[in-house]
C-alpha atoms as a PDB file:
ATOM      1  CA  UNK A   1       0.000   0.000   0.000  1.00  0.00           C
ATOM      2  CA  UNK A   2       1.159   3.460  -0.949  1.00  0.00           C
ATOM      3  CA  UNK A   3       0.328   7.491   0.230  1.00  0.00           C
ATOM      4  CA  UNK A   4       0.006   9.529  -2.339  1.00  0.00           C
ATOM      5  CA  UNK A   5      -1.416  13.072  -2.872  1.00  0.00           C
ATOM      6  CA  UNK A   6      -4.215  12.788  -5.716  1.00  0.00           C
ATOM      7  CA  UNK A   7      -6.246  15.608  -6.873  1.00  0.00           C
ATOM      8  CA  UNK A   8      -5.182  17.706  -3.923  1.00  0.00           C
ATOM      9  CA  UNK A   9      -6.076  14.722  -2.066  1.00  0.00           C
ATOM     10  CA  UNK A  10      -4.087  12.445   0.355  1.00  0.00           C
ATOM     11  CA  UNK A  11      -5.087   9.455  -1.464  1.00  0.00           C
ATOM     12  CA  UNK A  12      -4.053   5.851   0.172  1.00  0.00           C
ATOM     13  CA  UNK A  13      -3.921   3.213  -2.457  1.00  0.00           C
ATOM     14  CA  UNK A  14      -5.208   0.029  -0.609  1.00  0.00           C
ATOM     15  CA  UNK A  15      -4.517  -3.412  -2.119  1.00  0.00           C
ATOM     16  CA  UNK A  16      -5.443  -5.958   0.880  1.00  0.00           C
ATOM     17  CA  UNK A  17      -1.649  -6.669   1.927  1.00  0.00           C
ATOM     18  CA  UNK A  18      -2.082  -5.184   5.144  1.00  0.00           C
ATOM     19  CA  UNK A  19      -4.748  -5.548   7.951  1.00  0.00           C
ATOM     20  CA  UNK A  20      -5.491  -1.273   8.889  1.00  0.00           C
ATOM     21  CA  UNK A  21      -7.970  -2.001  11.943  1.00  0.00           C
ATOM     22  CA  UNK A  22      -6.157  -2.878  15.190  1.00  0.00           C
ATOM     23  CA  UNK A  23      -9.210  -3.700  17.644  1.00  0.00           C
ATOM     24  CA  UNK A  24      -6.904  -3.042  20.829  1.00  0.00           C
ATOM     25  CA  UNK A  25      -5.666   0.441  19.710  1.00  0.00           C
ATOM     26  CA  UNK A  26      -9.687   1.129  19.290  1.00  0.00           C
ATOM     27  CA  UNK A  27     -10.539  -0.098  22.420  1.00  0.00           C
ATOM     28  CA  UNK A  28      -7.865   2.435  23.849  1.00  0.00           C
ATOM     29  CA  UNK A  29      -8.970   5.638  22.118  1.00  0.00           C
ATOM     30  CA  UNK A  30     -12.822   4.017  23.452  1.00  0.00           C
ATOM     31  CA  UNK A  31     -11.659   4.023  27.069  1.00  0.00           C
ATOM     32  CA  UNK A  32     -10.293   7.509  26.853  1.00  0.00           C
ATOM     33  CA  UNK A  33     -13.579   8.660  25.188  1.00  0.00           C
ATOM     34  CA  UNK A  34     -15.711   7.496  27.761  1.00  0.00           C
ATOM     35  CA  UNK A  35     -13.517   9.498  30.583  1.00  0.00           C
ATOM     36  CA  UNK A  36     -14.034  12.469  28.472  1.00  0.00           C
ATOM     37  CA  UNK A  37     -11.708  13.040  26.275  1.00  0.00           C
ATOM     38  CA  UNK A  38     -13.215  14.459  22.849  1.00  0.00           C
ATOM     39  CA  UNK A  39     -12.585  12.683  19.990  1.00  0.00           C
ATOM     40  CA  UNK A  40     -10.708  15.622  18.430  1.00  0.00           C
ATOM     41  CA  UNK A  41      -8.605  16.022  21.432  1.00  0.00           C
ATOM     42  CA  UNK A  42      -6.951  12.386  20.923  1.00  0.00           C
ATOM     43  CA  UNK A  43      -3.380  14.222  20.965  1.00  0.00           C
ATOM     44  CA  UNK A  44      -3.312  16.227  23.736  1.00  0.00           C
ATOM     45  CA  UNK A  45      -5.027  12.980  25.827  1.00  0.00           C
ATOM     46  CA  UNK A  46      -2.833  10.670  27.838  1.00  0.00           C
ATOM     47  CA  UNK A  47      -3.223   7.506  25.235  1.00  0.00           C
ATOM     48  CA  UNK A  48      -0.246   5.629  24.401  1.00  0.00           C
ATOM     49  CA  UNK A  49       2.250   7.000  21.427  1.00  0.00           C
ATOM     50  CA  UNK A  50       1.103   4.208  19.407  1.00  0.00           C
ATOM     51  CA  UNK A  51      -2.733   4.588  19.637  1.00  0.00           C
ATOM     52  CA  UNK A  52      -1.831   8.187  18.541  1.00  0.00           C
ATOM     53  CA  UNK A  53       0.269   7.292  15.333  1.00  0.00           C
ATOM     54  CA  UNK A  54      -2.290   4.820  14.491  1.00  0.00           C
ATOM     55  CA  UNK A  55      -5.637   7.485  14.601  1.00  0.00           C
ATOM     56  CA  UNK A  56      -2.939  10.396  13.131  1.00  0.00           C
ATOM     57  CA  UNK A  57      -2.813   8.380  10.310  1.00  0.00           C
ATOM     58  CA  UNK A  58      -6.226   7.322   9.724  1.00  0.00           C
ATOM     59  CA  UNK A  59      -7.285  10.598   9.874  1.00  0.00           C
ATOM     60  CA  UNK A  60      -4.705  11.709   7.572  1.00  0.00           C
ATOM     61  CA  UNK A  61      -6.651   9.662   4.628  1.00  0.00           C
ATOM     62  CA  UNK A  62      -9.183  11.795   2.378  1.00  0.00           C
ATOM     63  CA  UNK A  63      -9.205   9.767  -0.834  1.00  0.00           C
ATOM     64  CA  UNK A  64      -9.367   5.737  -0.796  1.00  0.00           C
ATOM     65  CA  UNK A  65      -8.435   4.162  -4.025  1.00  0.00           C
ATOM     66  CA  UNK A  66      -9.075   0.538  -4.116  1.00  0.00           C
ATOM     67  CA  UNK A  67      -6.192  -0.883  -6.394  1.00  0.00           C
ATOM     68  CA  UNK A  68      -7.210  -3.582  -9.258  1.00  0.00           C
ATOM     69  CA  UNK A  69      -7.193  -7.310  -7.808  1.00  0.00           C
ATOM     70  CA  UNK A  70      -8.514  -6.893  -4.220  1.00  0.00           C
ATOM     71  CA  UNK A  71     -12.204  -8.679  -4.332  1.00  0.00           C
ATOM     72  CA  UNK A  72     -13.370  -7.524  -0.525  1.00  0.00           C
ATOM     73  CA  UNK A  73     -12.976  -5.169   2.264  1.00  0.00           C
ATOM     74  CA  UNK A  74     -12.975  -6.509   5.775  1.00  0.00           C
ATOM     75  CA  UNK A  75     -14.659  -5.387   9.064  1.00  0.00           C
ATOM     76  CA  UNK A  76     -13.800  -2.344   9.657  1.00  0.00           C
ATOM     77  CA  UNK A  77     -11.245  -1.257   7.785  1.00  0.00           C
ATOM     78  CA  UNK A  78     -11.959   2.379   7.224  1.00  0.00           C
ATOM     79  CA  UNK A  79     -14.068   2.756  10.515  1.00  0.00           C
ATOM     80  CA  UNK A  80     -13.616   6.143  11.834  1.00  0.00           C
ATOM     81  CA  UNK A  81     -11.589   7.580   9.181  1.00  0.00           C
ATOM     82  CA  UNK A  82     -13.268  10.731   9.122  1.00  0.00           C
ATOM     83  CA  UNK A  83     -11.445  12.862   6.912  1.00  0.00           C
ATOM     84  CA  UNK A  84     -12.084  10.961   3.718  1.00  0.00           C
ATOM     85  CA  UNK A  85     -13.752  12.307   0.891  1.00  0.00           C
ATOM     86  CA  UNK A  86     -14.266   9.657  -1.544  1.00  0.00           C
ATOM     87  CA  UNK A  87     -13.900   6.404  -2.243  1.00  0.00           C
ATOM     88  CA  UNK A  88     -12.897   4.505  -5.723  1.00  0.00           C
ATOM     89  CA  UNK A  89     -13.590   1.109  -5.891  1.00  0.00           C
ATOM     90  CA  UNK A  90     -11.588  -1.311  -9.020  1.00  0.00           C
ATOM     91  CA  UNK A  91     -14.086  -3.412 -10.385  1.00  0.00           C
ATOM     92  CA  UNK A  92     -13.036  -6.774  -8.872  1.00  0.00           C
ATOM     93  CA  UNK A  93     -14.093  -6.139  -5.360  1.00  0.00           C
ATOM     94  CA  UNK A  94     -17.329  -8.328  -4.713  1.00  0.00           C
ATOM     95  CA  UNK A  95     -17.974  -7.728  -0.973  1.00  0.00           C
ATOM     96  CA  UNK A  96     -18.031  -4.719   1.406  1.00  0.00           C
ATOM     97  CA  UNK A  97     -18.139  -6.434   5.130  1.00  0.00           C
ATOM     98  CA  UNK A  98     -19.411  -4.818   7.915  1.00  0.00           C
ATOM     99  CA  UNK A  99     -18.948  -1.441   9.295  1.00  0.00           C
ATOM    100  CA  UNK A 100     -16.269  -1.228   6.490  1.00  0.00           C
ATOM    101  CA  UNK A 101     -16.474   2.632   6.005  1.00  0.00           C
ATOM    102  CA  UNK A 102     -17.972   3.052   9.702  1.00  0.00           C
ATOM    103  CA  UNK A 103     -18.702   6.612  10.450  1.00  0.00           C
ATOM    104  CA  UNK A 104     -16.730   8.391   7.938  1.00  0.00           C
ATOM    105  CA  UNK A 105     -18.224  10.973   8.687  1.00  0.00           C
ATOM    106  CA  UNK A 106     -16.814  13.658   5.454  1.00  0.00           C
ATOM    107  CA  UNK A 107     -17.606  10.483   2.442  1.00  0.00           C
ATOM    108  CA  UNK A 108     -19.754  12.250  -0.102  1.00  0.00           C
ATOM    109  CA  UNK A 109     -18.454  10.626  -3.259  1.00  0.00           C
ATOM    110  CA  UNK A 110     -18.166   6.467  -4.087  1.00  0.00           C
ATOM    111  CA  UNK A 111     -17.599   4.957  -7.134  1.00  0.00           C
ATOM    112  CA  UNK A 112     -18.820   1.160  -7.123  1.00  0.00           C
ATOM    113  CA  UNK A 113     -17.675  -1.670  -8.643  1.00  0.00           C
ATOM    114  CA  UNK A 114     -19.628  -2.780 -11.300  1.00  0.00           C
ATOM    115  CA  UNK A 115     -18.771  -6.105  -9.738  1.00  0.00           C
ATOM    116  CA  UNK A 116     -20.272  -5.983  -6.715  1.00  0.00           C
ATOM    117  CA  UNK A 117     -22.342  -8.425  -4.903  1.00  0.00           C
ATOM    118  CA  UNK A 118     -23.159  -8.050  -1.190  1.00  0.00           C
ATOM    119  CA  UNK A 119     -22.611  -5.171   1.331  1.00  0.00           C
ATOM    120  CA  UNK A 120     -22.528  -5.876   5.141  1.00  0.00           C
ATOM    121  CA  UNK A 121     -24.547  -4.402   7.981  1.00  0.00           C
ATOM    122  CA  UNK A 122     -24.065  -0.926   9.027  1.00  0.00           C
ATOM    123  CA  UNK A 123     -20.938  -0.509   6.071  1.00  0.00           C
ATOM    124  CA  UNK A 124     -21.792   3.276   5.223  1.00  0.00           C
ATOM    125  CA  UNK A 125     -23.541   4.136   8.588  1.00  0.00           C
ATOM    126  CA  UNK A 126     -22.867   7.600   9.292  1.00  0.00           C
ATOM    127  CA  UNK A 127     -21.262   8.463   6.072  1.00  0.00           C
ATOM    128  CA  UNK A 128     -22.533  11.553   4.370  1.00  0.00           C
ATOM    129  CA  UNK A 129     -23.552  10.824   1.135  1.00  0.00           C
ATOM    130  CA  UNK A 130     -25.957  12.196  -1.206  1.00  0.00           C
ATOM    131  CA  UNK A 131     -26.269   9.997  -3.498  1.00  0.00           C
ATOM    132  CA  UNK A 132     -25.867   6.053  -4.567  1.00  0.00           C
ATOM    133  CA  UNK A 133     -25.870   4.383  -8.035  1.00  0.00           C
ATOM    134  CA  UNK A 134     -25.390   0.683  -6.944  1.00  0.00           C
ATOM    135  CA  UNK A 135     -24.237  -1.485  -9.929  1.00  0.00           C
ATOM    136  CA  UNK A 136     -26.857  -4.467 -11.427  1.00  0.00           C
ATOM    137  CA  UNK A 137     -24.813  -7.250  -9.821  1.00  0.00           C
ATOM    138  CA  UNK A 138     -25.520  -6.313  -6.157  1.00  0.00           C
ATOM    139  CA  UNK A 139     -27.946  -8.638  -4.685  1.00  0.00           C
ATOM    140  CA  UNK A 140     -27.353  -8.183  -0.996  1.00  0.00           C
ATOM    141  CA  UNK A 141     -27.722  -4.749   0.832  1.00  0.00           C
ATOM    142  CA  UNK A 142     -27.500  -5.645   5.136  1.00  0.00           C
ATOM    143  CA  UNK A 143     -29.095  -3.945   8.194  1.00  0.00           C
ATOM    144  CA  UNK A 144     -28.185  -0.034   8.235  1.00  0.00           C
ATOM    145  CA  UNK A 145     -25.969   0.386   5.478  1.00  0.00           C
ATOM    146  CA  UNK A 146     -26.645   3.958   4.907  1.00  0.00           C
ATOM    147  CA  UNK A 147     -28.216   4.973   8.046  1.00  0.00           C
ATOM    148  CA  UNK A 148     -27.897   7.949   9.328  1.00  0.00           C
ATOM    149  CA  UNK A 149     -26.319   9.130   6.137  1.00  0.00           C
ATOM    150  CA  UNK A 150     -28.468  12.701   6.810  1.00  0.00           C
ATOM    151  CA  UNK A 151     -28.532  14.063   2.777  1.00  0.00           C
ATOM    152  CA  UNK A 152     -28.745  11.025   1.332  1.00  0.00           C
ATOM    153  CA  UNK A 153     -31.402  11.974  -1.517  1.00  0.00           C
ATOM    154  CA  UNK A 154     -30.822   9.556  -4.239  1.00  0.00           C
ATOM    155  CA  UNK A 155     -30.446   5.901  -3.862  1.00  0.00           C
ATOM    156  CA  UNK A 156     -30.569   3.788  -6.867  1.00  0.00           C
ATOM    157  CA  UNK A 157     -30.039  -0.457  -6.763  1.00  0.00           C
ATOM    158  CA  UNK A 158     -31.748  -3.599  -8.841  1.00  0.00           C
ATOM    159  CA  UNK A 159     -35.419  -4.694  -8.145  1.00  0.00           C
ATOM    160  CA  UNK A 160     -33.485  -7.924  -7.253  1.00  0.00           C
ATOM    161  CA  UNK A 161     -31.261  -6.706  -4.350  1.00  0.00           C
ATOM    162  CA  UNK A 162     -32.497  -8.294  -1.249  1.00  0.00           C
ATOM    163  CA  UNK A 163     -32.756  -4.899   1.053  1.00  0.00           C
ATOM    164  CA  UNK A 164     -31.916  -5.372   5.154  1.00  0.00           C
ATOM    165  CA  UNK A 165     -33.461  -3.627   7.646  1.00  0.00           C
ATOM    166  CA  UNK A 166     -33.831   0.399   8.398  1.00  0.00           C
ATOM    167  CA  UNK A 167     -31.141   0.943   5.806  1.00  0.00           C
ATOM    168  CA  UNK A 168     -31.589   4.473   5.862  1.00  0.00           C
ATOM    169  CA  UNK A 169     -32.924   6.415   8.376  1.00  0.00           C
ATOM    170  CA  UNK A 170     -32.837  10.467   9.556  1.00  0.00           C
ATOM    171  CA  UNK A 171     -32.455  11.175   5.452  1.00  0.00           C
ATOM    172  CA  UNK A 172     -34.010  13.415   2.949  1.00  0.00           C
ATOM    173  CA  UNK A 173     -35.344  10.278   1.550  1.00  0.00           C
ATOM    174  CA  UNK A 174     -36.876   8.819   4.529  1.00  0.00           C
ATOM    175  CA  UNK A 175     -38.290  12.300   5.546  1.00  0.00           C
ATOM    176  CA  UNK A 176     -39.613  11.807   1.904  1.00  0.00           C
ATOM    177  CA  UNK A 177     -41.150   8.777   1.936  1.00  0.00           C
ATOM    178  CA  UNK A 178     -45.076   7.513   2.925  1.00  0.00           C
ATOM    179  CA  UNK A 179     -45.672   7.270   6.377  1.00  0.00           C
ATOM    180  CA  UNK A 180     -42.751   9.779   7.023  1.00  0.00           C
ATOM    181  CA  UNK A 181     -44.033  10.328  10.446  1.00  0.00           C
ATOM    182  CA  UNK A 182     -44.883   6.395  11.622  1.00  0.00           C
ATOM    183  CA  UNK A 183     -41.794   5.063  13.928  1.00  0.00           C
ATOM    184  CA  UNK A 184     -39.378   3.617  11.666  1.00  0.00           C
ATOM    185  CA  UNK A 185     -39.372   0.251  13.002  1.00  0.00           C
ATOM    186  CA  UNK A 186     -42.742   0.134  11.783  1.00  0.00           C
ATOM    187  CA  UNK A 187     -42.610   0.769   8.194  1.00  0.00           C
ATOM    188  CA  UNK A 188     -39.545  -1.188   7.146  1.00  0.00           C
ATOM    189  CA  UNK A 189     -41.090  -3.041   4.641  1.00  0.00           C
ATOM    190  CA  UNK A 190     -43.393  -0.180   3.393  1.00  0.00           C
ATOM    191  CA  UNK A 191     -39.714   1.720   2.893  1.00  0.00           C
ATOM    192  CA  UNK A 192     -38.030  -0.787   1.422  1.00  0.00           C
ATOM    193  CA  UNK A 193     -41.035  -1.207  -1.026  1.00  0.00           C
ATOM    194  CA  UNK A 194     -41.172   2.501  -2.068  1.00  0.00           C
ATOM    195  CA  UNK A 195     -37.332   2.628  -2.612  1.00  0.00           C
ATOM    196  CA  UNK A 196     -37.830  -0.130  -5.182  1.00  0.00           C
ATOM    197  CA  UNK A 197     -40.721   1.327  -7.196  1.00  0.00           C
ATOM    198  CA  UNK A 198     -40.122   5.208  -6.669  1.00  0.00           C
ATOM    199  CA  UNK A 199     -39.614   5.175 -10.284  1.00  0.00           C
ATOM    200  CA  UNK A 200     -41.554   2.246 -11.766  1.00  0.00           C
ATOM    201  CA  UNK A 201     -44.967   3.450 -13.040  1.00  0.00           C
ATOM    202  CA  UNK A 202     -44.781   5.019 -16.246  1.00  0.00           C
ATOM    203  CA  UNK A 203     -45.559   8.321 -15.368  1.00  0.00           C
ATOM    204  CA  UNK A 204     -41.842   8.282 -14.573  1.00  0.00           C
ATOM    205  CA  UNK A 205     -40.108   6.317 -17.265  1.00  0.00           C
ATOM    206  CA  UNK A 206     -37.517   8.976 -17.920  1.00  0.00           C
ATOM    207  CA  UNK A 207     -36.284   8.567 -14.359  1.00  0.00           C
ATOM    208  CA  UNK A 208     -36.037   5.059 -14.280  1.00  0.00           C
ATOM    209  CA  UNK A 209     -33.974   5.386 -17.585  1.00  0.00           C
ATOM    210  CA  UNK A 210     -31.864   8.522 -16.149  1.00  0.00           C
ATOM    211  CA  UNK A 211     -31.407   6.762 -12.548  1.00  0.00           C
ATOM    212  CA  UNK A 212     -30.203   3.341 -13.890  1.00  0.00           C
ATOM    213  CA  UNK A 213     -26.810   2.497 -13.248  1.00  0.00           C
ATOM    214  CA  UNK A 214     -25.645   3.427 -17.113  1.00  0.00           C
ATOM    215  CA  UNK A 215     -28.334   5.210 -19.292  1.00  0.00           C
ATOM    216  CA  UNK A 216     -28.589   4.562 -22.787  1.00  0.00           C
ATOM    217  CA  UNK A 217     -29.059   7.771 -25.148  1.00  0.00           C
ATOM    218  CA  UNK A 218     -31.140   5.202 -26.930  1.00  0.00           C
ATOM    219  CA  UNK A 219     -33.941   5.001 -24.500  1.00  0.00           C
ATOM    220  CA  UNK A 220     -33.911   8.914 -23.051  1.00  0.00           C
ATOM    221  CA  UNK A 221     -34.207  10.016 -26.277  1.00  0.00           C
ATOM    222  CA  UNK A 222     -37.148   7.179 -27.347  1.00  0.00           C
ATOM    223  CA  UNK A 223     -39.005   8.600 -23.710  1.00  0.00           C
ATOM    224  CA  UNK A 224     -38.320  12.552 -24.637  1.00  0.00           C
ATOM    225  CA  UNK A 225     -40.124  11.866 -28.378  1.00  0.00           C
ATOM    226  CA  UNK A 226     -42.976  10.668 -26.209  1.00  0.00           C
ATOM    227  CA  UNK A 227     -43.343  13.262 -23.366  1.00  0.00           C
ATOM    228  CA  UNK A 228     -41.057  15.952 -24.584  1.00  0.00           C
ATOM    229  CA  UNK A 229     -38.596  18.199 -22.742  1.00  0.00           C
ATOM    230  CA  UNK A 230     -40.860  19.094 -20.031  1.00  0.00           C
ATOM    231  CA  UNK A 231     -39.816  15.526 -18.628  1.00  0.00           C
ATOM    232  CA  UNK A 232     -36.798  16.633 -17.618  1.00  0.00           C
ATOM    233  CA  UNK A 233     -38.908  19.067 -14.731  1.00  0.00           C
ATOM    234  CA  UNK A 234     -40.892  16.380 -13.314  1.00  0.00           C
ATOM    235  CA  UNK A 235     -40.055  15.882  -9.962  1.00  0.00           C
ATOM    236  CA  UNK A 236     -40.451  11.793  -7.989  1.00  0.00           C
ATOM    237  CA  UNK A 237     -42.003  11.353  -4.783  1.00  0.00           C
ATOM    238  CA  UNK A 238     -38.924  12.083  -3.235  1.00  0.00           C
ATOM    239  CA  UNK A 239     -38.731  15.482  -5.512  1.00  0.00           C
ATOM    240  CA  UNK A 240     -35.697  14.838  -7.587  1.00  0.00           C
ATOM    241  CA  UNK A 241     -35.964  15.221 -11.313  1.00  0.00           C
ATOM    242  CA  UNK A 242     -34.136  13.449 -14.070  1.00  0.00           C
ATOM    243  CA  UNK A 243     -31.797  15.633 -14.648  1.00  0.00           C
ATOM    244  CA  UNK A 244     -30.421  15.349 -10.793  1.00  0.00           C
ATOM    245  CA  UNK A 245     -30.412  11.424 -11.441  1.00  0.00           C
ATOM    246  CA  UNK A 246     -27.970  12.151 -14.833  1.00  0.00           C
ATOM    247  CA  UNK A 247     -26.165  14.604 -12.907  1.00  0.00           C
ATOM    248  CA  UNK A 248     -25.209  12.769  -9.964  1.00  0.00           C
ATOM    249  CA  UNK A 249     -24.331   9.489 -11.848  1.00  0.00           C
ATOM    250  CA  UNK A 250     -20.484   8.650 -11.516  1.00  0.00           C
ATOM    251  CA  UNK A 251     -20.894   5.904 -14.572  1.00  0.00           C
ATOM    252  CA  UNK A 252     -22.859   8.162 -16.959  1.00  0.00           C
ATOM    253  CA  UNK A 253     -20.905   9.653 -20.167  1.00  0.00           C
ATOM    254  CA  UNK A 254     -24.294  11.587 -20.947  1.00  0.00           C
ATOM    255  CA  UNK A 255     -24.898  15.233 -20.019  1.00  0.00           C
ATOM    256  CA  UNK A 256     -28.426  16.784 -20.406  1.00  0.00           C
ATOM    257  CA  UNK A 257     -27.237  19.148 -22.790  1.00  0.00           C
ATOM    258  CA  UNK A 258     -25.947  16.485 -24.939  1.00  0.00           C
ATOM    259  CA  UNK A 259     -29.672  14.584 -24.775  1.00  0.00           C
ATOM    260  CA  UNK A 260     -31.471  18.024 -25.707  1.00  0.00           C
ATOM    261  CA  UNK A 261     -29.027  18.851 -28.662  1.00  0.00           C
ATOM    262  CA  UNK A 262     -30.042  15.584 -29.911  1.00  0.00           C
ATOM    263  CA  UNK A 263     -33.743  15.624 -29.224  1.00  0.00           C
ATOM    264  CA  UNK A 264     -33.623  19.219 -30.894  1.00  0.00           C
ATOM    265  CA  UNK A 265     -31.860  18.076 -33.987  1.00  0.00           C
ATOM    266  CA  UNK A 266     -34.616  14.831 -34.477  1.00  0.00           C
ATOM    267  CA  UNK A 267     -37.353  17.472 -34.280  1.00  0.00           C
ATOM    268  CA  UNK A 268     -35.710  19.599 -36.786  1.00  0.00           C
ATOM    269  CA  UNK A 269     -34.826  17.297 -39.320  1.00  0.00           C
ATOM    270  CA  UNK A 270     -38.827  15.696 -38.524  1.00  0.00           C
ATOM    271  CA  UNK A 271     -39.836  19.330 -39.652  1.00  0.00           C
ATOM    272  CA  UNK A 272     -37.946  19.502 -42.791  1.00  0.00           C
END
């Protein structure tokens, strides 16, 4: 594993050679949090040298790049590394175990692999990401994988994934969903539900097409000859639009303006 700086980013390349959570130094900085030390003030507290190294260095990380060949990422390897940004997965990783990316508390940006199979229970909690394009091959999504991820807006996955319990909770979506203001625990299912078929009726095919994990110009454009621009303004039941879904998509080569110029130049030529 190397350090370098990417993008203005202290970027740690991480290719599975080396085990990065040591349970005993966490216990450590745990004990010294519960006599009150704040979590910022690890430094100036009485833990040992090495317990300080260890979290100095963790919290030096702000860009995780997951190098080609590694296929999972283990309990809690990136737990508390709250400075980093965003995470790039390579395309062979398969499995995200649990509490992998445990309150990272700064993560706004992840770019799956399009490989990827299961994610473990509470992986992403406390992560703070707006948005999640998760890639066809992902059947499994555990207990609390994005809870408490507070602006998380957009969250895309396959009608197949099998979907855990409360996986998102205190977000814009759940404040956006039916039953907003039932308990959580008792509209799980009802949640899970919606978060499959926000999209599915027809009345919003263009989101389905915008909000799947790569969009085909093919099928926009086939919807836009149908409903027209105006398409592109019609808000979900959570109240994002297409164009937020094309926007937001890390595997999309397709910009809005690129779809209109098209659309524009089919209706001209039509004219002629």
């Amino acid at each position: 594993m190397r350090v370098a700086t990417i993008d203005g980013l202290v970027t740690l390349f991480y290719d599975g050679s080396k085990e990065l959570w040591n349970e005993n130094l966490n216990w450590e900085r745990s004990i010294a949090l519960l006599t009150g030390v704040r979590a910022n003030d690890l430094e100036s507290s009485n833990v040992s040298d090495e317990c300080k190294r260890y979290f100095r260095e963790r919290h030096s990380w702000e860009q995780i790049i997951i190098v080609d060949g590694v296929t999972e990422i283990p309990y809690m390897t990136f737990g508390y590394c709250r400075n980093i940004k965003r995470v790039i997965f390579a395309n062979t990783v398969i499995r995200i175990e649990r509490n992998a990316f445990y309150h990272c508390e700064n993560l706004v940006f992840i770019k799956w692999s399009v490989s990827l199979v299961y994610i473990g229970k509470s992986a992403f909690e406390e992560c703070n990401l707006s948005s999640v394009f998760l890639p066809p091959t992902c059947r499994e999504i555990c207990d609390s994988v994005f809870y408490s991820n507070r602006n998380l807006s957009i969250l895309h996955f396959p009608q197949e994934t099998e979907l855990g319990e409360k996986i998102i909770y205190c977000t814009a979506l759940a404040e956006a969903s039916p039953n907003a203001n039932f308990p959580f625990y008792y509209r799980n299912n009802d949640m899970n539900q919606w978060l499959k078929n926000m999209n599915i009726d027809n009345q919003f095919a263009l989101h389905r097409a915008c909000s799947s994990f790569q969009p085909l110009k093919e099928v926009i454009n086939a919807i836009l000859i149908q409903k027209g621009l105006k398409a592109f303004k019609e808000k979900n039941s959570a109240g994002i639009t297409p164009s937020r879904y094309l926007q937001e998509n890390p595997y999309t080569d397709l910009s809005e303006k690129e779809i209109i110029h098209d659309y524009l130049m089919k209706m001209i030529d039509e004219v002629e």
